[in-house]
C-alpha atoms as a PDB file:
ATOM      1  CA  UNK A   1     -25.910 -30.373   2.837  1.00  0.00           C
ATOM      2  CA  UNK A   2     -27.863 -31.347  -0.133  1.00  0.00           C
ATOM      3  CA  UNK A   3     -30.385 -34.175  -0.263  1.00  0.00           C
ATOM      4  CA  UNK A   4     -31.713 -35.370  -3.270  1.00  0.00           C
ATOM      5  CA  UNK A   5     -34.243 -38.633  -4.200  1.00  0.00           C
ATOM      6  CA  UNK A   6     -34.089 -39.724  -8.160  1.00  0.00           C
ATOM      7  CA  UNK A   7     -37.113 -42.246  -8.618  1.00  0.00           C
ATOM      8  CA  UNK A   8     -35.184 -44.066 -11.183  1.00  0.00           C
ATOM      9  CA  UNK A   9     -34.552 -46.911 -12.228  1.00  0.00           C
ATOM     10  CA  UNK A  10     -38.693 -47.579 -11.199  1.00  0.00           C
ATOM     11  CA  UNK A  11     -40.406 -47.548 -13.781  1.00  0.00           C
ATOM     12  CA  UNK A  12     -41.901 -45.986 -16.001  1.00  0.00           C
ATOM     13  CA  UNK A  13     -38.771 -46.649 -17.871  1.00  0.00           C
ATOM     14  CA  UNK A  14     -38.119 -43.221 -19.626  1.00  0.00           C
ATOM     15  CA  UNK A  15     -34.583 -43.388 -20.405  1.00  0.00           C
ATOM     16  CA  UNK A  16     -32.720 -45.369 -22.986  1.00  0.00           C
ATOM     17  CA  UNK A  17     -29.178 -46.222 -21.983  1.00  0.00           C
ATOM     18  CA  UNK A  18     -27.663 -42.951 -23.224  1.00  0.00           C
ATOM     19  CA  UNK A  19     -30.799 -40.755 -22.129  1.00  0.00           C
ATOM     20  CA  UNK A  20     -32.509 -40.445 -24.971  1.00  0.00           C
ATOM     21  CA  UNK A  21     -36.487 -41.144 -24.619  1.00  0.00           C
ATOM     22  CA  UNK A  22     -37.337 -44.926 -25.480  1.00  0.00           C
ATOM     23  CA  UNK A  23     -39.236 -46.050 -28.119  1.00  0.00           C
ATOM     24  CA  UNK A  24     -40.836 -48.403 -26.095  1.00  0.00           C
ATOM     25  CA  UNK A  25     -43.681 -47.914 -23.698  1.00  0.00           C
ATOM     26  CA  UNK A  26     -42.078 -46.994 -20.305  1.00  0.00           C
ATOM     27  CA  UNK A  27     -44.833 -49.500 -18.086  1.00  0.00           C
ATOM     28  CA  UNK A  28     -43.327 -52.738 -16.990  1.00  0.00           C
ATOM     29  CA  UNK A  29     -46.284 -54.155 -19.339  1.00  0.00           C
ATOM     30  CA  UNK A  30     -44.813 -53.372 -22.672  1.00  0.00           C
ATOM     31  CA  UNK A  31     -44.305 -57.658 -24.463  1.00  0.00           C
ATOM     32  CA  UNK A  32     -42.333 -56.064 -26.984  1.00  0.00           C
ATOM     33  CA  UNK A  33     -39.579 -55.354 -24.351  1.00  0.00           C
ATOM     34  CA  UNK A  34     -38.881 -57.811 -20.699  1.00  0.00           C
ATOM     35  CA  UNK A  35     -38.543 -55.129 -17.964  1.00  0.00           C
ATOM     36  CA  UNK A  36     -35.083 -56.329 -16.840  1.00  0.00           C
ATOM     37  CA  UNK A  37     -34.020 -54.499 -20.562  1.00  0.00           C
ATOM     38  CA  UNK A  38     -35.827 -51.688 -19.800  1.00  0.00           C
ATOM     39  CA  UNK A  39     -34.364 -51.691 -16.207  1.00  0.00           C
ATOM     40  CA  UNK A  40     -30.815 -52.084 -17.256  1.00  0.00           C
ATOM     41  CA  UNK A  41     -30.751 -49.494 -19.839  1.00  0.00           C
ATOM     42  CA  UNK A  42     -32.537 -47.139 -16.953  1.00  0.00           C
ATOM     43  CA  UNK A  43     -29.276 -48.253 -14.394  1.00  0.00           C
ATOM     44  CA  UNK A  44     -26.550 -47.478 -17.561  1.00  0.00           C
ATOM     45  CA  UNK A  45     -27.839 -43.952 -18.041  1.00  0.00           C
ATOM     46  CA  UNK A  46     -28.245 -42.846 -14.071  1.00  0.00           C
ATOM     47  CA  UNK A  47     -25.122 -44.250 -13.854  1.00  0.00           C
ATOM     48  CA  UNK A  48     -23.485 -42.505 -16.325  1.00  0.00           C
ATOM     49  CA  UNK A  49     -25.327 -39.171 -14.781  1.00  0.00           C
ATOM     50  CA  UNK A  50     -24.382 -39.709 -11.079  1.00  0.00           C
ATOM     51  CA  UNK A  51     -20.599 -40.133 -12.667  1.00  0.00           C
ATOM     52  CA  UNK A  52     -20.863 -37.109 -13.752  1.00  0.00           C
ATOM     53  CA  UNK A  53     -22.209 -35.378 -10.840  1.00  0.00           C
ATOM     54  CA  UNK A  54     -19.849 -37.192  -8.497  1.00  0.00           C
ATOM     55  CA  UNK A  55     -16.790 -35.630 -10.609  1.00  0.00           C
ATOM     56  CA  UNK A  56     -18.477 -32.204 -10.888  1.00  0.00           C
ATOM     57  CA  UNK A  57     -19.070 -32.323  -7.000  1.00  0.00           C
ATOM     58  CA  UNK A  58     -15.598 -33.004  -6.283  1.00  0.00           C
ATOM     59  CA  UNK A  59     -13.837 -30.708  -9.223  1.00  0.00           C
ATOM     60  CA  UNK A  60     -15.844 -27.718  -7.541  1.00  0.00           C
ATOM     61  CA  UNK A  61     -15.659 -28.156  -4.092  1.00  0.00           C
ATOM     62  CA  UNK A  62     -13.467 -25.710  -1.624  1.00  0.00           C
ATOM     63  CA  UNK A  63     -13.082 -28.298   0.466  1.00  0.00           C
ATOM     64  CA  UNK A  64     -13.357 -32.732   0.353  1.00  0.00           C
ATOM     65  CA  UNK A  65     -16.974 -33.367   0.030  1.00  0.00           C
ATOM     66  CA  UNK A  66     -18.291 -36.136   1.525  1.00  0.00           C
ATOM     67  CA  UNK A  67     -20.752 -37.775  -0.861  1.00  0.00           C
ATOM     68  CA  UNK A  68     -23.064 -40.711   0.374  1.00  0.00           C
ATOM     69  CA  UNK A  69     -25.119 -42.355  -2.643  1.00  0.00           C
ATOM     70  CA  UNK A  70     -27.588 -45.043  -1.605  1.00  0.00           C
ATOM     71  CA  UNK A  71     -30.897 -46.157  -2.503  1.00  0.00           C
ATOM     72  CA  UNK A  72     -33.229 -47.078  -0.905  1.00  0.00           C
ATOM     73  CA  UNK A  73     -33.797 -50.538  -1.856  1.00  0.00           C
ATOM     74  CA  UNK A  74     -33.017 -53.603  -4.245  1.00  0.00           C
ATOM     75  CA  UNK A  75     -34.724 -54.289  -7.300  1.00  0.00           C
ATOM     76  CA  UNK A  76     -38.762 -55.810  -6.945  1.00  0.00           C
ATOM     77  CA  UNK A  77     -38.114 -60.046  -8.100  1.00  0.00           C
ATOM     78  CA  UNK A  78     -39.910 -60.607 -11.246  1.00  0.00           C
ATOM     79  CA  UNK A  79     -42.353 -62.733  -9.553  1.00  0.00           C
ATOM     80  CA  UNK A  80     -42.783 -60.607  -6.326  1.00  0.00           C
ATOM     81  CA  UNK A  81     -43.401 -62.912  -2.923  1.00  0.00           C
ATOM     82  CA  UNK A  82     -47.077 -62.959  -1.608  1.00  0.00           C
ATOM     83  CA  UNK A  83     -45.651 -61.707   1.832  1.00  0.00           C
ATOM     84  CA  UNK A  84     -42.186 -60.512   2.411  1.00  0.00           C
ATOM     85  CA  UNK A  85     -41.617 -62.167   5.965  1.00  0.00           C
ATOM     86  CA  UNK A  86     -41.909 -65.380   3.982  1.00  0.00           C
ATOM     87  CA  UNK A  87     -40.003 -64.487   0.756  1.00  0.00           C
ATOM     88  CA  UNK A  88     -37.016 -67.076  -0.229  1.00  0.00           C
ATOM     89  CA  UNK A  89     -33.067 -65.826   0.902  1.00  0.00           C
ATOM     90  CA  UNK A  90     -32.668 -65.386  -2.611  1.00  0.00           C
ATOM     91  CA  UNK A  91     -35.501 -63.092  -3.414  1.00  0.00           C
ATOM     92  CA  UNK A  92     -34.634 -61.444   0.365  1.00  0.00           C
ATOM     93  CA  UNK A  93     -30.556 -60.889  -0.611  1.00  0.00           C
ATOM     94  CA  UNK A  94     -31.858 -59.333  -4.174  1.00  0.00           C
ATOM     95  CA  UNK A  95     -34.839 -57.032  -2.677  1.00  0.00           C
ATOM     96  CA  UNK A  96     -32.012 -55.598   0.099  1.00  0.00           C
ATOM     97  CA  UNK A  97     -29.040 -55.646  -2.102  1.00  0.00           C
ATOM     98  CA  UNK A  98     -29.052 -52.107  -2.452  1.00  0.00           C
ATOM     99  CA  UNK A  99     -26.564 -49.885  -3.771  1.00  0.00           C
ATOM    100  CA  UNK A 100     -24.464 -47.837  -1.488  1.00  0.00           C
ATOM    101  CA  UNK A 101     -21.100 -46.203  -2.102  1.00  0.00           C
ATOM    102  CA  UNK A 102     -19.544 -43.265  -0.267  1.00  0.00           C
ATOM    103  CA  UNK A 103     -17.096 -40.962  -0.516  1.00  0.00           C
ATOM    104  CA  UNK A 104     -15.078 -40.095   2.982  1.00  0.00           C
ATOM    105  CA  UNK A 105     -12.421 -38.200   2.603  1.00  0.00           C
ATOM    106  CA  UNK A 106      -9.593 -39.088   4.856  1.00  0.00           C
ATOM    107  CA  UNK A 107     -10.870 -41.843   6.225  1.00  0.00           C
ATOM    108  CA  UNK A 108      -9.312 -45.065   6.519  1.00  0.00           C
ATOM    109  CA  UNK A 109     -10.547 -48.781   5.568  1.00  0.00           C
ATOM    110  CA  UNK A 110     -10.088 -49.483   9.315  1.00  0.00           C
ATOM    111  CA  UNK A 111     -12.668 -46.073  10.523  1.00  0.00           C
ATOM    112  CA  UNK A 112     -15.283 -47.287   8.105  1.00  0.00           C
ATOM    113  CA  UNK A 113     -15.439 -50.527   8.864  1.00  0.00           C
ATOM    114  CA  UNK A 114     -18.442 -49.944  10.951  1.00  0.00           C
ATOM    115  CA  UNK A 115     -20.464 -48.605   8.777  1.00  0.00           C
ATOM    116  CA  UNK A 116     -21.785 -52.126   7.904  1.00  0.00           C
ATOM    117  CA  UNK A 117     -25.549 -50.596   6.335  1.00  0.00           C
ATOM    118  CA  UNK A 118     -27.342 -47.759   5.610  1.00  0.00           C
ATOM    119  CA  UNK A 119     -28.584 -47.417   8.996  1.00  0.00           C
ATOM    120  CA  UNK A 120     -24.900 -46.175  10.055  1.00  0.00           C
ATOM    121  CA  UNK A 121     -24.120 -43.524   7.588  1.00  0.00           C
ATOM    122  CA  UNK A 122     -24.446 -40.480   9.142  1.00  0.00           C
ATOM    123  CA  UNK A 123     -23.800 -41.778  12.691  1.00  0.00           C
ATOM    124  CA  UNK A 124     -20.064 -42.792  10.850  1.00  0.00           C
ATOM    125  CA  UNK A 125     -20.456 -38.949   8.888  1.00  0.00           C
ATOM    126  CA  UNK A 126     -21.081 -37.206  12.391  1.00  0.00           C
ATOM    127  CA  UNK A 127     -18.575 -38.914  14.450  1.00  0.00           C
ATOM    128  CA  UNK A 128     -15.757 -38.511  11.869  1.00  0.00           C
ATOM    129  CA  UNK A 129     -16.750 -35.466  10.888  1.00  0.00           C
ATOM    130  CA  UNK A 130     -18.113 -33.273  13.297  1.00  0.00           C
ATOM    131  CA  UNK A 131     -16.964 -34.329  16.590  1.00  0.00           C
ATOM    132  CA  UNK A 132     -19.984 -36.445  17.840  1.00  0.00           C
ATOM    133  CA  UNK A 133     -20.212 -40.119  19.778  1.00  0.00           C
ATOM    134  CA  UNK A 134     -22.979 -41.627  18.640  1.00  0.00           C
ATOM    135  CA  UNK A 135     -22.971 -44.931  19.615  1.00  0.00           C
ATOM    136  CA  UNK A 136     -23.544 -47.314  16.059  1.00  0.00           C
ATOM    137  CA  UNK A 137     -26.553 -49.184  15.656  1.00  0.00           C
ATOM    138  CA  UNK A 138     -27.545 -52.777  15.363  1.00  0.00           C
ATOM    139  CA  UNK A 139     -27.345 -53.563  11.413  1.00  0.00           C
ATOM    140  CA  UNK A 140     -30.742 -55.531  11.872  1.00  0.00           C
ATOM    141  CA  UNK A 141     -32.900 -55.750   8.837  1.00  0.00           C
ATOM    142  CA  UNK A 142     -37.044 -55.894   8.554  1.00  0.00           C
ATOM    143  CA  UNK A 143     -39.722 -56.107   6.206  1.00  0.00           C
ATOM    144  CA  UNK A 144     -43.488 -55.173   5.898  1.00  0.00           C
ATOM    145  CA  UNK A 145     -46.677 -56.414   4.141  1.00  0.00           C
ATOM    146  CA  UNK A 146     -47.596 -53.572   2.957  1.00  0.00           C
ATOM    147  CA  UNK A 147     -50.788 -54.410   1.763  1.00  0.00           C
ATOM    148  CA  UNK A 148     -52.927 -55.703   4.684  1.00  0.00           C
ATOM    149  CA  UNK A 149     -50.236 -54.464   7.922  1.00  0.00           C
ATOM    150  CA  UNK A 150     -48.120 -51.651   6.774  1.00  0.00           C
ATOM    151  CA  UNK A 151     -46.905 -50.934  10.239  1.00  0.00           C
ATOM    152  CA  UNK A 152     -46.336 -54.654  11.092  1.00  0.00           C
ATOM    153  CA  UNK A 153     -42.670 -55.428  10.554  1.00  0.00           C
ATOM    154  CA  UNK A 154     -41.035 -58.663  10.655  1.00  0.00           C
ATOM    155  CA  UNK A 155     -37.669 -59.271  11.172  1.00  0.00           C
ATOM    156  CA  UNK A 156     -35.082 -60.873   8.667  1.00  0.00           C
ATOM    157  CA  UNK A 157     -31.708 -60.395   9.907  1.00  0.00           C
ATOM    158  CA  UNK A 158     -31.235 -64.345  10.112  1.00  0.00           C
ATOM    159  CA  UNK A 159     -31.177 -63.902   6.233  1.00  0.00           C
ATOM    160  CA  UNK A 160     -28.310 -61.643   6.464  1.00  0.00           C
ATOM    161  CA  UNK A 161     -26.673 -61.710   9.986  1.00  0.00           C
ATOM    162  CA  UNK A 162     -27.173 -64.543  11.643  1.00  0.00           C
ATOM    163  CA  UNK A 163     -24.089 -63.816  13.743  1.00  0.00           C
ATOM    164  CA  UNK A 164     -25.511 -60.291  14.979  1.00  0.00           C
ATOM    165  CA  UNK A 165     -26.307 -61.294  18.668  1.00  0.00           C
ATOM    166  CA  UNK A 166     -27.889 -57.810  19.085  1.00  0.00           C
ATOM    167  CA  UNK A 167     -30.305 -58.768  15.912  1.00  0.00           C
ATOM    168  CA  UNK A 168     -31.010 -62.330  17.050  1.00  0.00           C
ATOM    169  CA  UNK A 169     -33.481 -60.737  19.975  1.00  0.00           C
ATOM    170  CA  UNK A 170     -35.935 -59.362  17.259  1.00  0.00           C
ATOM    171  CA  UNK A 171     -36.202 -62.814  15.393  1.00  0.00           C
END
């Protein structure tokens, strides 16, 4: 089992597209460059790198890996909301539209199914995989102010699940 956290694409922007070191000052502050440039060309390169660890992964494996890749959230909005709880759908859909793609050997469309979110990963990885029952989670989804309440959360899954019954008690 190997875990690993990359920081990017957050700035400070340090990569150009094909990993060579920018030119540009890697702050968010830089008027020469908008962010979202220095952003994309930050996504192009990890891209390209996880590609190529994804292949090397599999190409030396003894046996199917299972690879999860996820982060941990969406891009910050250019014009970030005073308080998340009361953030726009849009600015709420781009914030939690976050990357996730696995890699399951042997498992069928119809066994992952339920793995909806993040929060169901590894409940999907140990079932499959290793012979456990745990029972899936709610795919409910909250936010925090992090500035004045950082253990305050408020609920959002209206925003994205407004079916979930078992989500609808937290709003």
């Amino acid at each position: 089992f190997i875990f690993a956290h990359f920081i990017n694409p957050h700035s400070p922007y340090v990569f150009t597209k094909d990993g060579g070191v920018p030119t540009y000052r890697g702050d968010e502050n830089d008027l020469d460059i908008p962010r979202r440039d220095k952003y994309v060309n930050q996504v192009e390169y990890v891209n390209q790198t996880i590609g190529h660890l994804v292949a090397d992964i599999k190409a030396n494996a003894t046996k199917p890996p299972i690879i999860i890749i996820q982060a941990d959230e969406g891009p910050y909005p250019m014009k970030q909301p005073s308080a998340w709880q009361t953030a726009s759908a849009d600015t709420l859909q781009l914030k939690f539209g976050s990357l996730a793609a696995y890699y399951l050997p042997d498992a069928s469309p119809e066994e992952s199914a339920n793995v909806t979110s993040s929060v169901n990963i590894f409940r999907f990885v140990f079932n499959r995989y290793f012979g456990t029952s745990m029972p899936y989670l709610p795919d409910c989804s909250f936010v925090f102010n992090n500035t004045d309440r950082p253990f305050k959360f408020y609920a959002i899954t209206s925003e994205f699940h407004p079916e979930d019954p078992e989500c609808q008690r937290y709003n």
